[in-house]
Structures are given as C-alpha cells and as structure tokens.
C-alpha atoms as a PDB file:
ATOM      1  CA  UNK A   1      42.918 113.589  81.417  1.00  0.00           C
ATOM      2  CA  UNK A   2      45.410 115.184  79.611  1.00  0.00           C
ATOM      3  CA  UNK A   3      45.968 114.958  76.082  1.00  0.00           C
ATOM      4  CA  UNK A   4      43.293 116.167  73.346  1.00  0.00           C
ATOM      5  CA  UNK A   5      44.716 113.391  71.204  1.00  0.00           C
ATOM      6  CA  UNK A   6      43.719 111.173  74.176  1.00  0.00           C
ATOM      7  CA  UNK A   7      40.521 111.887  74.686  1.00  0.00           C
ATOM      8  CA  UNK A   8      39.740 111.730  70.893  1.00  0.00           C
ATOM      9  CA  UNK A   9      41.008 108.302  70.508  1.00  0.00           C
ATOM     10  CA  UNK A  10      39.223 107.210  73.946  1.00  0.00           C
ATOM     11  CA  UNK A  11      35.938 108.344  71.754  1.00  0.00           C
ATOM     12  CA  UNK A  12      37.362 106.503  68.636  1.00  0.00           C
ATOM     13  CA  UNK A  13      37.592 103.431  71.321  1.00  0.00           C
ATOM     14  CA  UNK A  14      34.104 103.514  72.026  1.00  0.00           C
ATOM     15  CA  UNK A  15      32.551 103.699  69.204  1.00  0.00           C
ATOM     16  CA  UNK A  16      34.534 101.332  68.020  1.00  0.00           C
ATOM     17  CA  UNK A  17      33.216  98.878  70.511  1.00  0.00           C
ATOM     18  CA  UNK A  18      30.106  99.122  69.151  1.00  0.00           C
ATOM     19  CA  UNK A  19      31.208  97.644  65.875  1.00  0.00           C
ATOM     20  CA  UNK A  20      33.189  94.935  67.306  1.00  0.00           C
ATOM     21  CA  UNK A  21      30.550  92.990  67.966  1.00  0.00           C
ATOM     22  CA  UNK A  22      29.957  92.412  64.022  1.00  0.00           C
ATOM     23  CA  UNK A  23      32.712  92.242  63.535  1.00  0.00           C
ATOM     24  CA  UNK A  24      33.476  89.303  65.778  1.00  0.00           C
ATOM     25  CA  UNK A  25      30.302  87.372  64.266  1.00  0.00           C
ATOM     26  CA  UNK A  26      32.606  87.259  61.113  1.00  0.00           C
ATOM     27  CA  UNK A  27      35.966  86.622  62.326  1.00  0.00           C
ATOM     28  CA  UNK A  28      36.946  85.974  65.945  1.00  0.00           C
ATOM     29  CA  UNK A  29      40.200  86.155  65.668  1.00  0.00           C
ATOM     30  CA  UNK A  30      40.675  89.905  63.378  1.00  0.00           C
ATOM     31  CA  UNK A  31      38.294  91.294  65.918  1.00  0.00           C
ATOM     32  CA  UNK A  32      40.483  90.357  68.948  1.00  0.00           C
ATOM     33  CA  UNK A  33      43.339  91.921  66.969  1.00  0.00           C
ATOM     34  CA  UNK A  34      41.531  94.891  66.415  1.00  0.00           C
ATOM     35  CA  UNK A  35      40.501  95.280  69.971  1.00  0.00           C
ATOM     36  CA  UNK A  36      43.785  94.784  70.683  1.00  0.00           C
ATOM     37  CA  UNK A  37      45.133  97.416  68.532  1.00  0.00           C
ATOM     38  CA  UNK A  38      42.449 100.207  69.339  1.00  0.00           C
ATOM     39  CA  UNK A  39      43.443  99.671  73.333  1.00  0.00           C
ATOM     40  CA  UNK A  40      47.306 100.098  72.237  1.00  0.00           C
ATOM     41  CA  UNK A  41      46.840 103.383  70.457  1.00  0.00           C
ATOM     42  CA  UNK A  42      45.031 104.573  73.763  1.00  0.00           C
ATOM     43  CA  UNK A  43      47.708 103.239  76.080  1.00  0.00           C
ATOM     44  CA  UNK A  44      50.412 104.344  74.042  1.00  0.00           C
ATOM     45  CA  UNK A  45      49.176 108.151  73.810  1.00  0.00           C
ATOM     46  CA  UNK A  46      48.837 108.024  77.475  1.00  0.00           C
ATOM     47  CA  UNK A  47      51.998 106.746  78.116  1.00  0.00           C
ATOM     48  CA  UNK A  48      53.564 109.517  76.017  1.00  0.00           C
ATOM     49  CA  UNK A  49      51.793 112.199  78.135  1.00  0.00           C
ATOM     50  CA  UNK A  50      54.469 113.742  80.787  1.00  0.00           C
ATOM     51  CA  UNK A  51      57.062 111.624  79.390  1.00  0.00           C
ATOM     52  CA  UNK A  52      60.341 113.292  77.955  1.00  0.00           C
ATOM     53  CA  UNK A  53      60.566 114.203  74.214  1.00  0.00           C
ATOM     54  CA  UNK A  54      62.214 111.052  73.069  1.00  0.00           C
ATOM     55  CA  UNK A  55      59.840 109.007  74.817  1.00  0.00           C
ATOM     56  CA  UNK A  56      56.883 110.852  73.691  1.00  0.00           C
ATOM     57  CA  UNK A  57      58.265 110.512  70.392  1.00  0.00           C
ATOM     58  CA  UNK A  58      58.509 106.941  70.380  1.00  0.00           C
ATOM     59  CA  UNK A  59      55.250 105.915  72.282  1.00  0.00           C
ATOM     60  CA  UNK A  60      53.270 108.239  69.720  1.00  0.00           C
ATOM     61  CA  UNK A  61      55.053 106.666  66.529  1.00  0.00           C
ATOM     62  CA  UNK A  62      53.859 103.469  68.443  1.00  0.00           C
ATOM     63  CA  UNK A  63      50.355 104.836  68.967  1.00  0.00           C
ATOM     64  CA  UNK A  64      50.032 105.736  64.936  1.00  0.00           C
ATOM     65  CA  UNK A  65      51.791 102.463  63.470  1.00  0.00           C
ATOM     66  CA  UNK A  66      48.353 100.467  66.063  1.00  0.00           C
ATOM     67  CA  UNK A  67      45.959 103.209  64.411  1.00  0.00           C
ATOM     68  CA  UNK A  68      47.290 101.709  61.237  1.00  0.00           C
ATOM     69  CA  UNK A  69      46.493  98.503  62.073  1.00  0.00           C
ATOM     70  CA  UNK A  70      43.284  99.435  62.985  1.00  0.00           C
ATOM     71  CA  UNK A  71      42.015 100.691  60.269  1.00  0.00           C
ATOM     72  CA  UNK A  72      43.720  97.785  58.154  1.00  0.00           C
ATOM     73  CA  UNK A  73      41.982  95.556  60.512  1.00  0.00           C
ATOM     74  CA  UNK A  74      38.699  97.205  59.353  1.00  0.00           C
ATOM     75  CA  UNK A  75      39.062  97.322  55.611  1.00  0.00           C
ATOM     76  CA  UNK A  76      40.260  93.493  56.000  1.00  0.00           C
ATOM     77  CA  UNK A  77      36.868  93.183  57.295  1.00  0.00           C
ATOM     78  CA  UNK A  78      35.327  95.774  54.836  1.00  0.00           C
ATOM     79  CA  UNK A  79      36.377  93.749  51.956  1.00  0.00           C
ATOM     80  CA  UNK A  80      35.603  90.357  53.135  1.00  0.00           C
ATOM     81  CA  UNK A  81      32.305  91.454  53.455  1.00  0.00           C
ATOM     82  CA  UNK A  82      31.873  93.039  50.458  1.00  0.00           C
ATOM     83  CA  UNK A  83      33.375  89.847  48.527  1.00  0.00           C
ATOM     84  CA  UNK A  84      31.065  87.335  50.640  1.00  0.00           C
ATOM     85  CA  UNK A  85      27.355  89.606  49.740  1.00  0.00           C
ATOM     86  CA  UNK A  86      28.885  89.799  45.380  1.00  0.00           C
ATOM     87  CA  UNK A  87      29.374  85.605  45.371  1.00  0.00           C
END
C-alpha cells in the first residue's frame, strides 16, 4: 500500500466498524450513511495515489469533504444520545 494517509484512514475504518454496530441499534439509516462515508474517504485516497496532480487534488478534496461527513455523522449520533439519556 502506498499512501501513509491511506493506511491511517484504513485504521480509522476499522475501528470505526466497531462502533457501527451501536450505532446502527439507534439509527439504521445514519449508520449506513456513515459506513458509507468512512469507505469513500478510503476509496477516494486510494484513487488519488499515482494519479496526476489535478486528479489527486480532486479525489483528496473528495476524501476530506466524506471525513466531514463522518464525523458529522457521529456527533448527529453523539447528540441524539446525549438528548435521549437527559429526557
């Protein structure tokens, strides 16, 4: 494998998986978005790797904007659970 930033977010991608789960028990539907979003940041970096500058460019802006979601997909979660254990 090539990338550093690849492997890192392969890592990110696992342990991520083993939060899903949870997750899932909660809402179905932000966890399959999630998922989704977690595998795109992968793809995307490896898509960049050995492509020209441009390319790379683009496929890594792609790979940070699914990051984003990510982590929006987890404080979504976050604060639902937070609100649901105050009622």
């Amino acid at each position: 494998m090539g990338l550093i930033i690849q492997q890192r977010a392969l890592q990110a991608a696992g342990r991520l998986r083993q939060v899903l789960p949870i997750v899932r028990k909660r809402d179905r539907s932000l966890c399959d978005q999630i998922h989704r979003a977690m595998n795109s940041v992968v793809l995307n970096i490896a898509e960049a790797d050995g492509n020209d500058a441009g390319t790379a460019r683009a496929r890594f802006a792609s790979a940070c904007g699914s990051a984003k979601e990510v982590r929006a997909g987890l404080q979504v979660m976050a604060h639902t659970s937070s609100s649901l254990s105050s009622r």
